[in-house]
PDB file of N, CA and C in Angstrom:
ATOM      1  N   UNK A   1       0.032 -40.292   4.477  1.00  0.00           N
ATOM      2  CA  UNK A   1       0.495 -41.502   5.123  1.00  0.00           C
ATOM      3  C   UNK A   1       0.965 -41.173   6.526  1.00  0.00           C
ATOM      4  N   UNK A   2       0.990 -41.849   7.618  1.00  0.00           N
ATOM      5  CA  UNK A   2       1.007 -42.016   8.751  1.00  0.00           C
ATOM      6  C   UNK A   2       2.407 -42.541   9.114  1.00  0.00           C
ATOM      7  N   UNK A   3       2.791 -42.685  10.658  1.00  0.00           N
ATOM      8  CA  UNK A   3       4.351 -43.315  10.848  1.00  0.00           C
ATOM      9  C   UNK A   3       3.967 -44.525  10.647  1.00  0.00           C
ATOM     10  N   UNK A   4       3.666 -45.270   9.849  1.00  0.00           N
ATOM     11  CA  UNK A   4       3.912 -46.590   9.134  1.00  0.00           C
ATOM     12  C   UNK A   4       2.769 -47.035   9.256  1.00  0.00           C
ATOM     13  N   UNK A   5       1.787 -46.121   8.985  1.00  0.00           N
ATOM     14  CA  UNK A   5       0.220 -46.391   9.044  1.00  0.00           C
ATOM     15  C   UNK A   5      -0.636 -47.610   9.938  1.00  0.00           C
ATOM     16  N   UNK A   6       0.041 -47.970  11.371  1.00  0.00           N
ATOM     17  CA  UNK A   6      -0.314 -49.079  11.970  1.00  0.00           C
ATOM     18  C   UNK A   6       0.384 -49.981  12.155  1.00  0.00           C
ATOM     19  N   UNK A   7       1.086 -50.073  10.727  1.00  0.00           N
ATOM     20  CA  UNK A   7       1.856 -51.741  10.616  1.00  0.00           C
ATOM     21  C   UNK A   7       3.164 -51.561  11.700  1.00  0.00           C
ATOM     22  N   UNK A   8       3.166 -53.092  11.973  1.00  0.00           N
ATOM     23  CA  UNK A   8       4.530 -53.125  13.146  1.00  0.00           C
ATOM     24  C   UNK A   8       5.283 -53.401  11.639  1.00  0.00           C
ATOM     25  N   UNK A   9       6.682 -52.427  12.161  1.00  0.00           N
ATOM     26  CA  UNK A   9       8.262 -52.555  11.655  1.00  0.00           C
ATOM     27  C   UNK A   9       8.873 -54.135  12.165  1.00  0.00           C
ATOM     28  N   UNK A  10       9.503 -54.680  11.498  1.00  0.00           N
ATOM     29  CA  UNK A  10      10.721 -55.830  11.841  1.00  0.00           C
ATOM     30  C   UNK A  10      11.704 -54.903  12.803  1.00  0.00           C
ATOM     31  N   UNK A  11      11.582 -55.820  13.510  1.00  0.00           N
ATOM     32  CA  UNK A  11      13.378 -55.028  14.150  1.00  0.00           C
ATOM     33  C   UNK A  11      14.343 -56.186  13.466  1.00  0.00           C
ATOM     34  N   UNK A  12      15.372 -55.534  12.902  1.00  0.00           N
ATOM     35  CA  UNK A  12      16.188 -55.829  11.961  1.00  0.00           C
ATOM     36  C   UNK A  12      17.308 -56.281  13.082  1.00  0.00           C
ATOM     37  N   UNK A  13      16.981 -55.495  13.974  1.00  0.00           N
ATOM     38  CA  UNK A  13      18.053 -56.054  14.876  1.00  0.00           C
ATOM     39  C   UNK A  13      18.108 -57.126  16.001  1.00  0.00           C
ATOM     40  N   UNK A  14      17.105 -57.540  16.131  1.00  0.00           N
ATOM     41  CA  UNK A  14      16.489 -58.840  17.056  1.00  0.00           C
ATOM     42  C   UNK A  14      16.900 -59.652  17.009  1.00  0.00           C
ATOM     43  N   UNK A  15      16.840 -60.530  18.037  1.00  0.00           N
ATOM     44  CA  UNK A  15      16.941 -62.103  17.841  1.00  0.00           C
ATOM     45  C   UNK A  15      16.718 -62.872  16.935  1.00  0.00           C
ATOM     46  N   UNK A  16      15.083 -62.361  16.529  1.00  0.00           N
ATOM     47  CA  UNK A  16      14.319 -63.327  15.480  1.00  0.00           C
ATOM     48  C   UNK A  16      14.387 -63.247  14.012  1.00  0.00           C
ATOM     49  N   UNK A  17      15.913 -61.931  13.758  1.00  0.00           N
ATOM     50  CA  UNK A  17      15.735 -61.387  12.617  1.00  0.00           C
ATOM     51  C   UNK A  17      16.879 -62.495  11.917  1.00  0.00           C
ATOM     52  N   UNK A  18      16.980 -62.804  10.683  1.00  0.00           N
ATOM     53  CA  UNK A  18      17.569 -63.908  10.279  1.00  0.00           C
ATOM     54  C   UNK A  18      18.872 -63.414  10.128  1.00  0.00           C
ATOM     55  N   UNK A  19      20.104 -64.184  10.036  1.00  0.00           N
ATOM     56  CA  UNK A  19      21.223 -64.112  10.016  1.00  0.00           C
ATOM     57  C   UNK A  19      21.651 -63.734   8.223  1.00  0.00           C
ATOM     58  N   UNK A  20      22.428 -62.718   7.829  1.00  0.00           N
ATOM     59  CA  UNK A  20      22.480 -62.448   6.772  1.00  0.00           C
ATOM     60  C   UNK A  20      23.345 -63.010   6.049  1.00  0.00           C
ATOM     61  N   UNK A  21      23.726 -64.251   6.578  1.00  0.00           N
ATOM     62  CA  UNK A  21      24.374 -65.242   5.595  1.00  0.00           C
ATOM     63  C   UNK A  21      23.197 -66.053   4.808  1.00  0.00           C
ATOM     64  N   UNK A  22      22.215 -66.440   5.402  1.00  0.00           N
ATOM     65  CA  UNK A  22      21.015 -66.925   5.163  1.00  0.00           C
ATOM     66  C   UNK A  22      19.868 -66.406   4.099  1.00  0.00           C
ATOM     67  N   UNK A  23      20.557 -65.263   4.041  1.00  0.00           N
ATOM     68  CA  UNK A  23      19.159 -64.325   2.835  1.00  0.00           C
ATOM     69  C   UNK A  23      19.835 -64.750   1.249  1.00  0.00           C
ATOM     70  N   UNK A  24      20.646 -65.267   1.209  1.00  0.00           N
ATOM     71  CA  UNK A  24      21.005 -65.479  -0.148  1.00  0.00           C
ATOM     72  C   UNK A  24      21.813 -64.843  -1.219  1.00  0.00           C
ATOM     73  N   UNK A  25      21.942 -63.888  -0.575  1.00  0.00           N
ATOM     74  CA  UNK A  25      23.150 -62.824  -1.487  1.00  0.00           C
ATOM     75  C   UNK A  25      24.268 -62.819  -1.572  1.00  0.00           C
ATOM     76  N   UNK A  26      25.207 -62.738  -2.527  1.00  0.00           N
ATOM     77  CA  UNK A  26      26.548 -62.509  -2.052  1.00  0.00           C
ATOM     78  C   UNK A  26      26.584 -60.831  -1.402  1.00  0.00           C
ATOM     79  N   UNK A  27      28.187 -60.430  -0.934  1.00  0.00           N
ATOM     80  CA  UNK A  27      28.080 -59.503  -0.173  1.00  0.00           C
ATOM     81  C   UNK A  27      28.215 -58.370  -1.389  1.00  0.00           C
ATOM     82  N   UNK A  28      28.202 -57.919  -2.722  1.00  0.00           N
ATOM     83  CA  UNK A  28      28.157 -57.193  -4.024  1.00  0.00           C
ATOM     84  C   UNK A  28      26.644 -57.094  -4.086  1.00  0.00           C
ATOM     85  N   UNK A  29      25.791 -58.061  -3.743  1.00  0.00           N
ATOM     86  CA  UNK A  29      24.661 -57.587  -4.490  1.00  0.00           C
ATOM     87  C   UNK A  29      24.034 -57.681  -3.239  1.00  0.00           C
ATOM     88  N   UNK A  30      24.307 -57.954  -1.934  1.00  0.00           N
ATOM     89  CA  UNK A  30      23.499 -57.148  -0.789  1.00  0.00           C
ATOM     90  C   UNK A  30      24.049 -55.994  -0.278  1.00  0.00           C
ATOM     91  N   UNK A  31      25.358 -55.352  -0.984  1.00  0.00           N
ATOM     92  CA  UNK A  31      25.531 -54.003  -0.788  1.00  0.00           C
ATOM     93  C   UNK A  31      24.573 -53.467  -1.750  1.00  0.00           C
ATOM     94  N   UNK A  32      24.183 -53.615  -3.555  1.00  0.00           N
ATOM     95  CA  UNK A  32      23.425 -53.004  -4.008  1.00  0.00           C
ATOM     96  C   UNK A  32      22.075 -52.729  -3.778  1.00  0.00           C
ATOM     97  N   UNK A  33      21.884 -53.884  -2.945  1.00  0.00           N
ATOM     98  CA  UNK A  33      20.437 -54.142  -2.447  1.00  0.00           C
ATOM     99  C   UNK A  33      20.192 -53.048  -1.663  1.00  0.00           C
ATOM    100  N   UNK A  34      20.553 -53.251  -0.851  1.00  0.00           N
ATOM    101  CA  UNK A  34      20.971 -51.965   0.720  1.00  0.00           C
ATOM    102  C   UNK A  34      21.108 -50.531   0.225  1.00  0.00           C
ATOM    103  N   UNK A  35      21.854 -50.375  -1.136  1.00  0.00           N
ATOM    104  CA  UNK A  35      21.903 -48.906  -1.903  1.00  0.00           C
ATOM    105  C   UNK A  35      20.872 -48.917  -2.780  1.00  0.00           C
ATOM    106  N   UNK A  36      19.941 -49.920  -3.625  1.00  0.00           N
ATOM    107  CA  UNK A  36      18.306 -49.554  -3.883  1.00  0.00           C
ATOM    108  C   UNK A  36      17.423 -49.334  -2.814  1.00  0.00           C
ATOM    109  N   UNK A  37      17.630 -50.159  -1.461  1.00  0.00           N
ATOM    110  CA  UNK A  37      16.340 -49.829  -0.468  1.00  0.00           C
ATOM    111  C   UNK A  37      16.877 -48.443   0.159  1.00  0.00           C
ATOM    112  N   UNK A  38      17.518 -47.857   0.491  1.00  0.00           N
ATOM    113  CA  UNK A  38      18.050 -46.054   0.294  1.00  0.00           C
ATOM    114  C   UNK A  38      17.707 -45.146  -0.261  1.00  0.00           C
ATOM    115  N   UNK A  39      17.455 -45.759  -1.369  1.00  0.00           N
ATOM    116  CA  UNK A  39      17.208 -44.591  -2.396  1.00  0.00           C
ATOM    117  C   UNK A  39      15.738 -43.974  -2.383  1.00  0.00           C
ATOM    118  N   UNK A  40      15.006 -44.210  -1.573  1.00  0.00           N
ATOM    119  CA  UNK A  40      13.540 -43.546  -1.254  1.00  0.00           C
ATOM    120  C   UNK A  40      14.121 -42.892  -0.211  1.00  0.00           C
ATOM    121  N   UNK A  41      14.975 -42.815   0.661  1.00  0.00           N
ATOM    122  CA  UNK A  41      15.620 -40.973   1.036  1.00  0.00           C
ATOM    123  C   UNK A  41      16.519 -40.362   0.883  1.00  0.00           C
ATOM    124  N   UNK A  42      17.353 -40.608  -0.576  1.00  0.00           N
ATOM    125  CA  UNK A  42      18.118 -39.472  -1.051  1.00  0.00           C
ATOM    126  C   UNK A  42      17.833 -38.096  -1.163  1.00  0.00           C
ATOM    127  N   UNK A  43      16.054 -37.977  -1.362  1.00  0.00           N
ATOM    128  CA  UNK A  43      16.001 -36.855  -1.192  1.00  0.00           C
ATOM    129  C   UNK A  43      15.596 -35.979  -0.511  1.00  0.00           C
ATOM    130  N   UNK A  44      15.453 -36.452   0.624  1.00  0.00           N
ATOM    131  CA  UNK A  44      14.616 -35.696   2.321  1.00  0.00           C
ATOM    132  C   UNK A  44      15.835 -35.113   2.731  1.00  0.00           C
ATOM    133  N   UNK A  45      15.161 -33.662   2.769  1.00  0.00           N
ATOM    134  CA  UNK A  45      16.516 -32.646   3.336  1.00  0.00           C
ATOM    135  C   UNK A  45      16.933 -32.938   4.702  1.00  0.00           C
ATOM    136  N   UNK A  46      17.687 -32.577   4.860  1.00  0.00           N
ATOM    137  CA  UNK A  46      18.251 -32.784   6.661  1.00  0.00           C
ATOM    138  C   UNK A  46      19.260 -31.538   6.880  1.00  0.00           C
ATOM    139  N   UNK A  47      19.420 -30.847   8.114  1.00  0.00           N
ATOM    140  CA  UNK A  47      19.930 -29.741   8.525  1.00  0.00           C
ATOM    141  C   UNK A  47      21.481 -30.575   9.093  1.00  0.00           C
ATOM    142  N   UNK A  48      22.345 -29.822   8.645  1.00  0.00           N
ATOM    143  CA  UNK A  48      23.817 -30.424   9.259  1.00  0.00           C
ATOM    144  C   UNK A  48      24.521 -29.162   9.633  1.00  0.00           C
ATOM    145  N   UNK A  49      24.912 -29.716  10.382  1.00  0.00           N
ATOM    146  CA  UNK A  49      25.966 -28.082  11.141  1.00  0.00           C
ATOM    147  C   UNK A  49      27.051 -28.379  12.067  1.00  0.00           C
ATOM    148  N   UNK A  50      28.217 -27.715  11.824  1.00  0.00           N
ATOM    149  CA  UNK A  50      29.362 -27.666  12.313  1.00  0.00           C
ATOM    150  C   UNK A  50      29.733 -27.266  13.693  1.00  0.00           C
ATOM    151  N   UNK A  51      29.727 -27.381  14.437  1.00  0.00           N
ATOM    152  CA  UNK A  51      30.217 -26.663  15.522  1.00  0.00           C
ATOM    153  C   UNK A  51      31.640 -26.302  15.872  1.00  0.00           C
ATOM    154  N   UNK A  52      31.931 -25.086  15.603  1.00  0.00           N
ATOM    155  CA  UNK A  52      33.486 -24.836  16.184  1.00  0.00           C
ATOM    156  C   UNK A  52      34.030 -24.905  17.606  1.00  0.00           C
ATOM    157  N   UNK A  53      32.999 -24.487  18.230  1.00  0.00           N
ATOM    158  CA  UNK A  53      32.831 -24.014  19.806  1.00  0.00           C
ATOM    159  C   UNK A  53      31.460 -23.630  20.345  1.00  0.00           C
ATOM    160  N   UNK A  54      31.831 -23.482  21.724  1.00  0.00           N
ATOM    161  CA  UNK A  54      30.536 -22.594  22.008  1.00  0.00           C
ATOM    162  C   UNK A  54      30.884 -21.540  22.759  1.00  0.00           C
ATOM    163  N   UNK A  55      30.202 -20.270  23.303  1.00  0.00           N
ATOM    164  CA  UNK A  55      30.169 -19.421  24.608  1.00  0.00           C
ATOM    165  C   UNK A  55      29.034 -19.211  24.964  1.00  0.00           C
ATOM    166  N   UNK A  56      29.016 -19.026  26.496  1.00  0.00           N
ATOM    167  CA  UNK A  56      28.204 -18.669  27.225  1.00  0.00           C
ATOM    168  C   UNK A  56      28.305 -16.991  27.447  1.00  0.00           C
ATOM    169  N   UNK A  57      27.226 -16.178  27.586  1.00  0.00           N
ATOM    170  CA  UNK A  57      27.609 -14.820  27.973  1.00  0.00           C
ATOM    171  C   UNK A  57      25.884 -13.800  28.409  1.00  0.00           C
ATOM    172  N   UNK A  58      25.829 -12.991  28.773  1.00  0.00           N
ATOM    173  CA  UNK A  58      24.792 -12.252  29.317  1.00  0.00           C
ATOM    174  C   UNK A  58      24.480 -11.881  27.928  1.00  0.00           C
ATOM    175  N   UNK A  59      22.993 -10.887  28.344  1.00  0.00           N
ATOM    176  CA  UNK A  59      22.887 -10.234  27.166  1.00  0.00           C
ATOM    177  C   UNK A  59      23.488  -8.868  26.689  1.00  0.00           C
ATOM    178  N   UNK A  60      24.269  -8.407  27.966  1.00  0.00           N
ATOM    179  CA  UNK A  60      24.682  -7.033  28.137  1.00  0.00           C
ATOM    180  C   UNK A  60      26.149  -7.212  27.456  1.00  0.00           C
ATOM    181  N   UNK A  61      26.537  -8.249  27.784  1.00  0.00           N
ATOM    182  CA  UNK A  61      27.958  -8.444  26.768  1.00  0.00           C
ATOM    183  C   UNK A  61      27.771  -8.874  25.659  1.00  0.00           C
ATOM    184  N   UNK A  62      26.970  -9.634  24.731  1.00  0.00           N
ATOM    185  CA  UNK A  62      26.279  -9.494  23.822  1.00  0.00           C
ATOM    186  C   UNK A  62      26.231  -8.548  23.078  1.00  0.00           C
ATOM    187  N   UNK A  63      25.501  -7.697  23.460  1.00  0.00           N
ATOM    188  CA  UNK A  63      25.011  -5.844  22.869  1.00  0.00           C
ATOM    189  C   UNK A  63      26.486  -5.248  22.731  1.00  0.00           C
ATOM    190  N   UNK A  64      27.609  -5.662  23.698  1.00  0.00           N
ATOM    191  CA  UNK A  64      28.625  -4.949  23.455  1.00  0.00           C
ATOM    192  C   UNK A  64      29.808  -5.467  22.221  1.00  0.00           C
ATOM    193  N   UNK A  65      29.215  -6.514  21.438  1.00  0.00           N
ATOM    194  CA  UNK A  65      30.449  -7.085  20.851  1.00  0.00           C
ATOM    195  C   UNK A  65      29.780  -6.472  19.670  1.00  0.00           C
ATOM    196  N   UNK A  66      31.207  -5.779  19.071  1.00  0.00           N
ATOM    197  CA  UNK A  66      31.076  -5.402  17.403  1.00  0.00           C
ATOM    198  C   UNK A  66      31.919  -5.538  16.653  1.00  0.00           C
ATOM    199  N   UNK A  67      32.437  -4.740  15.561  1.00  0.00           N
ATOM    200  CA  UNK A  67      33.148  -5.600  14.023  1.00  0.00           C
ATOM    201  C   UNK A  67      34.484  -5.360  15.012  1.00  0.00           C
ATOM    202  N   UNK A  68      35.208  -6.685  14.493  1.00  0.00           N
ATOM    203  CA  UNK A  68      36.422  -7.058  15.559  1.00  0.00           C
ATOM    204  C   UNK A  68      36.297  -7.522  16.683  1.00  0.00           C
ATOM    205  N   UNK A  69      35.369  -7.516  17.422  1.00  0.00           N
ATOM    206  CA  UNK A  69      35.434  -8.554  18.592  1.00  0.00           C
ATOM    207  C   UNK A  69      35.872  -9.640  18.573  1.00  0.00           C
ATOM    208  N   UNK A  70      36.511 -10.306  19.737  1.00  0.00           N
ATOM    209  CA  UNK A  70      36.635 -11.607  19.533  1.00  0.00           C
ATOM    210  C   UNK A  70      36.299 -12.061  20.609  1.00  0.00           C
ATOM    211  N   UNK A  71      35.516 -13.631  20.162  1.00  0.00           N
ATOM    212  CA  UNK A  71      34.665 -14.451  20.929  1.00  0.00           C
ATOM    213  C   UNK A  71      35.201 -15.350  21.327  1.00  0.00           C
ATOM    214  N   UNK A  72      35.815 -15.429  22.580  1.00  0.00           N
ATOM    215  CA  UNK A  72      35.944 -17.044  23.149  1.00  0.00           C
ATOM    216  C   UNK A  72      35.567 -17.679  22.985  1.00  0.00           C
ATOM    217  N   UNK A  73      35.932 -19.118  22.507  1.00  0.00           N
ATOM    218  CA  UNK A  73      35.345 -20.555  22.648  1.00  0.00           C
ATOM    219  C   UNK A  73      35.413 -21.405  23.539  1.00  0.00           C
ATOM    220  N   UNK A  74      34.865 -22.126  23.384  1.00  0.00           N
ATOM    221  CA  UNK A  74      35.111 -23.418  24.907  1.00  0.00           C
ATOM    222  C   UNK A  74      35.813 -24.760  24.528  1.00  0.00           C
ATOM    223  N   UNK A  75      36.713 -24.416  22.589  1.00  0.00           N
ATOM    224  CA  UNK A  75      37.243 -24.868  22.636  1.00  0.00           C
ATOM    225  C   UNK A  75      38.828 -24.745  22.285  1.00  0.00           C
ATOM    226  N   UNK A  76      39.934 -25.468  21.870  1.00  0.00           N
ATOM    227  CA  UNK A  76      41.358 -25.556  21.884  1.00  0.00           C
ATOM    228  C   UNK A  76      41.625 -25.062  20.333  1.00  0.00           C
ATOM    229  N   UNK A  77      42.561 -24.597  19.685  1.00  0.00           N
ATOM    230  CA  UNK A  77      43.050 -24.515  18.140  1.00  0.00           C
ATOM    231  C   UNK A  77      43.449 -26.101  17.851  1.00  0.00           C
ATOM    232  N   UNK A  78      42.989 -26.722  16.661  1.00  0.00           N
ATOM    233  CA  UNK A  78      42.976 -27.940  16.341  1.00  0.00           C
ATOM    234  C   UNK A  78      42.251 -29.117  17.340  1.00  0.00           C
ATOM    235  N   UNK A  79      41.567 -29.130  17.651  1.00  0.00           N
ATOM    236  CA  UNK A  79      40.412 -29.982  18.876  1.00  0.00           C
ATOM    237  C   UNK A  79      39.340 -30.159  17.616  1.00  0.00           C
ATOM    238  N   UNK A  80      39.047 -31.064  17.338  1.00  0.00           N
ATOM    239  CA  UNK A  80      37.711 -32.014  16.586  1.00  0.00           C
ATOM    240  C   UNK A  80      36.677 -30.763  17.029  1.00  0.00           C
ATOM    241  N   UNK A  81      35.951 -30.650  15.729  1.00  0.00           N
ATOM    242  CA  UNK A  81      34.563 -29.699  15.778  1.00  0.00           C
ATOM    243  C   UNK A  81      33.474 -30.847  16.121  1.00  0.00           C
ATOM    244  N   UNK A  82      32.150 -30.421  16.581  1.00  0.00           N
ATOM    245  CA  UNK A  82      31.379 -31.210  16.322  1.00  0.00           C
ATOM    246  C   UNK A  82      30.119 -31.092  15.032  1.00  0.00           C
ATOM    247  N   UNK A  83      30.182 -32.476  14.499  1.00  0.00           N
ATOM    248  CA  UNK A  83      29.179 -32.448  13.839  1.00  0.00           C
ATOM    249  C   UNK A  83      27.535 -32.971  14.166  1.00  0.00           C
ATOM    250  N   UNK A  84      26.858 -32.228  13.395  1.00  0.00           N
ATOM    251  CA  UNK A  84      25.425 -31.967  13.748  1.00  0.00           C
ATOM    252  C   UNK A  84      24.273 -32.620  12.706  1.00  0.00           C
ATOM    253  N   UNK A  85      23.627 -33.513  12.996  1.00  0.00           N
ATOM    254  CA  UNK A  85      22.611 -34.313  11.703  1.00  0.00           C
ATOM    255  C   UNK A  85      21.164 -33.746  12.209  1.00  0.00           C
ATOM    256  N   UNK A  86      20.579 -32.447  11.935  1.00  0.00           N
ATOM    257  CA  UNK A  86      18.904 -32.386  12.833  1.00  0.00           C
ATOM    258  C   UNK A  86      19.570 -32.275  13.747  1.00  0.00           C
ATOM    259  N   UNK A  87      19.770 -31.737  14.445  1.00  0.00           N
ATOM    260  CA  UNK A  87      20.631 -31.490  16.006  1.00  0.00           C
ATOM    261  C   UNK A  87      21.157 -32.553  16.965  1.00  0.00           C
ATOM    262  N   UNK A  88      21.619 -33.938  15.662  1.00  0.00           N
ATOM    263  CA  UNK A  88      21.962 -34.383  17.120  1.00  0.00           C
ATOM    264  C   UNK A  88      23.310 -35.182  16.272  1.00  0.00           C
ATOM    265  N   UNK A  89      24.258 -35.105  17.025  1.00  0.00           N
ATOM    266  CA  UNK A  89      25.598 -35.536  16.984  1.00  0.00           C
ATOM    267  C   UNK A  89      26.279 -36.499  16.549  1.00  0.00           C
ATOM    268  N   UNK A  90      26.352 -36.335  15.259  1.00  0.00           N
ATOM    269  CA  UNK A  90      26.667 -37.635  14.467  1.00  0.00           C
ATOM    270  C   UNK A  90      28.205 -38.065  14.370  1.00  0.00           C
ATOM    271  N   UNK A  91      29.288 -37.267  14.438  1.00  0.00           N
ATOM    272  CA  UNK A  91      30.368 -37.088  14.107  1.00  0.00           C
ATOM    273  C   UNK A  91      31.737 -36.122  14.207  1.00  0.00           C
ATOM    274  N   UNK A  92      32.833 -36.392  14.379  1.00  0.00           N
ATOM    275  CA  UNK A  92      33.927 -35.163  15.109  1.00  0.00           C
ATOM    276  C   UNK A  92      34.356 -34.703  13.729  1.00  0.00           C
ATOM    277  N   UNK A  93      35.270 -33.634  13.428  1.00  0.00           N
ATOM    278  CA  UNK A  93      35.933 -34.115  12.401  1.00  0.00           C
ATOM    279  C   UNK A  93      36.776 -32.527  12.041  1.00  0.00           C
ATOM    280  N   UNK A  94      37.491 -31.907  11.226  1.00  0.00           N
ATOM    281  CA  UNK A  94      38.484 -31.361  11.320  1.00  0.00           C
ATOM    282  C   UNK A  94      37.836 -30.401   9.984  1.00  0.00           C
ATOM    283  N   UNK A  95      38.394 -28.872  10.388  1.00  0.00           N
ATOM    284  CA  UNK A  95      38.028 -27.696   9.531  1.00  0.00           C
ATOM    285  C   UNK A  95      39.186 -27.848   8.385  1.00  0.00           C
ATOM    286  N   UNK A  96      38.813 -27.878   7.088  1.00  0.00           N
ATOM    287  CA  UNK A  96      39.791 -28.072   5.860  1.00  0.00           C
ATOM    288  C   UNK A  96      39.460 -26.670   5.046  1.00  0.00           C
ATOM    289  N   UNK A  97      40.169 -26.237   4.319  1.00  0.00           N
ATOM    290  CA  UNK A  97      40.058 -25.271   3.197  1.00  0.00           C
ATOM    291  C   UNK A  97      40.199 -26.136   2.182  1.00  0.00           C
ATOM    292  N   UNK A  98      38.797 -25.598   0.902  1.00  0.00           N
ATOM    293  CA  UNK A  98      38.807 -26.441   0.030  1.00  0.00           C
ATOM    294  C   UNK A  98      38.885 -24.736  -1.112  1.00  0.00           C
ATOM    295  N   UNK A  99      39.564 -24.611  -2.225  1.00  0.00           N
ATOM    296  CA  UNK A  99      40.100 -23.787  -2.783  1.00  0.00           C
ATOM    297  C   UNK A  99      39.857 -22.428  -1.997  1.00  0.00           C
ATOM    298  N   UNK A 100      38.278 -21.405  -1.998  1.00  0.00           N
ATOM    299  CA  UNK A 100      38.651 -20.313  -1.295  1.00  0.00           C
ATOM    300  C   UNK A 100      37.630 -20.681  -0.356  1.00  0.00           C
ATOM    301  N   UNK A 101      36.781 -22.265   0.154  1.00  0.00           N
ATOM    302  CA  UNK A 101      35.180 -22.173   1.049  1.00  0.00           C
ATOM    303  C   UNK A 101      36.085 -23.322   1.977  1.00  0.00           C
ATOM    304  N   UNK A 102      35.394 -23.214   3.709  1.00  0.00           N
ATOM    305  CA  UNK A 102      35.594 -23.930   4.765  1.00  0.00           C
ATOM    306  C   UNK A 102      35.316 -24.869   4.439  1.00  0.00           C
ATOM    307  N   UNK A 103      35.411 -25.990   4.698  1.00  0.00           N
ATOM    308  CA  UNK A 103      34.550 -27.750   4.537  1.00  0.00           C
ATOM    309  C   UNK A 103      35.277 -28.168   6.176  1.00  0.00           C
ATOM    310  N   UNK A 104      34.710 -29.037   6.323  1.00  0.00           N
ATOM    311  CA  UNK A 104      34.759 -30.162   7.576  1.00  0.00           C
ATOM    312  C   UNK A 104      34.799 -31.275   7.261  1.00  0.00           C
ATOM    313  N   UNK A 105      35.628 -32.227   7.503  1.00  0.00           N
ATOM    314  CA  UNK A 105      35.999 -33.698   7.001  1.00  0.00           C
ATOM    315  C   UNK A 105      36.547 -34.392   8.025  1.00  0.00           C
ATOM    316  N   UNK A 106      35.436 -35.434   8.180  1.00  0.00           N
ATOM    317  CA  UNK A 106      34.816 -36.335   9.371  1.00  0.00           C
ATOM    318  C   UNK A 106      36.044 -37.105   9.471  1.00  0.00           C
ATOM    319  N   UNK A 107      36.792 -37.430  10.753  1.00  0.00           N
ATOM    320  CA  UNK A 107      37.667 -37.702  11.375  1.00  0.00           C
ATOM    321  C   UNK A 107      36.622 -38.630  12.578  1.00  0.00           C
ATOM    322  N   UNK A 108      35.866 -39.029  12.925  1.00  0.00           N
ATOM    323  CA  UNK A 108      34.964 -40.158  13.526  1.00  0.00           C
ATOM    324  C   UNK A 108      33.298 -40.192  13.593  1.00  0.00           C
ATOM    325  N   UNK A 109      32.871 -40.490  13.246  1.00  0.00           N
ATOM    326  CA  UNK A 109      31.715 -41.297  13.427  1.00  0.00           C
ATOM    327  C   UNK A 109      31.078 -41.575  14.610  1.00  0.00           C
ATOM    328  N   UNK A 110      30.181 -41.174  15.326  1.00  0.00           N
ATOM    329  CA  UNK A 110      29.818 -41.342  16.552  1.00  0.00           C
ATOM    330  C   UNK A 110      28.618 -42.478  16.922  1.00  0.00           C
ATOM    331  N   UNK A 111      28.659 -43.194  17.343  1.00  0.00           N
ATOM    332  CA  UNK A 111      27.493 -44.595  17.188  1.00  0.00           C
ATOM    333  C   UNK A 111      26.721 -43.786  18.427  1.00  0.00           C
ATOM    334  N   UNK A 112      25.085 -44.011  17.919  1.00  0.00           N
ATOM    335  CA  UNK A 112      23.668 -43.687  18.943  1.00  0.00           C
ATOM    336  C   UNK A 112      23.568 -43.869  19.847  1.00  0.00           C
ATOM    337  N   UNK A 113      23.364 -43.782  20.769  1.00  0.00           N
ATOM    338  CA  UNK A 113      23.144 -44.523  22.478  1.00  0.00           C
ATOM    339  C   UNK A 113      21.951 -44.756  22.291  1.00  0.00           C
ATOM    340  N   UNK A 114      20.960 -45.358  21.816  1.00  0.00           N
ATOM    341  CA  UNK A 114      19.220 -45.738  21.890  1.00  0.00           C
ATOM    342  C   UNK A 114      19.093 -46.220  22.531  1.00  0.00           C
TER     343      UNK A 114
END
């Protein structure tokens, strides 16, 4: 199959797209609705990643860092990490310890610029 094999998509978001008071649902069973039409990508993997910081550096300082080094960041102790969906920036959110493994727990939500 193809990116939508030809057919034009609705833009859902248009003018011409109907007002969702109008489709007939209450708001219980157009949330379930919305969580059945989902469920054809629960299971497409996606890459997510944390960012603590970053550095910039040569390759000659590079070669020189070994066990114990420490790496500057470009960012603050307690400053929002960024989060990563496929490389692109979905969300801030804060490093937690969950019994002995790191987790990250989203503190904002970042809306698309399209």
């Amino acid at each position: 199959m193809g990116d939508n094999d030809g057919l034009p998509l609705p833009d859902l978001n248009g003018a011409d797209a109907p007002p969702l008071a109008d489709v007939g649902y209450n708001e219980e069973e157009q949330t379930s609705r919305v969580a059945a039409d989902l469920e054809a990508v629960f299971d497409v993997p996606v890459q997510v990643s944390a960012v603590l910081g970053r550095s910039k550096m040569d390759v000659g300082e590079l070669l020189k860092l070994g066990p114990g080094a420490v790496l500057e960041l470009d960012r603050r102790v307690g400053e929002a990490i960024d989060i990563y969906v496929n490389n692109r920036l979905v969300a801030r959110g804060e490093v937690v310890l969950v019994e002995d493994k790191l987790g990250v727990t989203m503190t904002e939500i970042i809306k698309a610029d399209n």
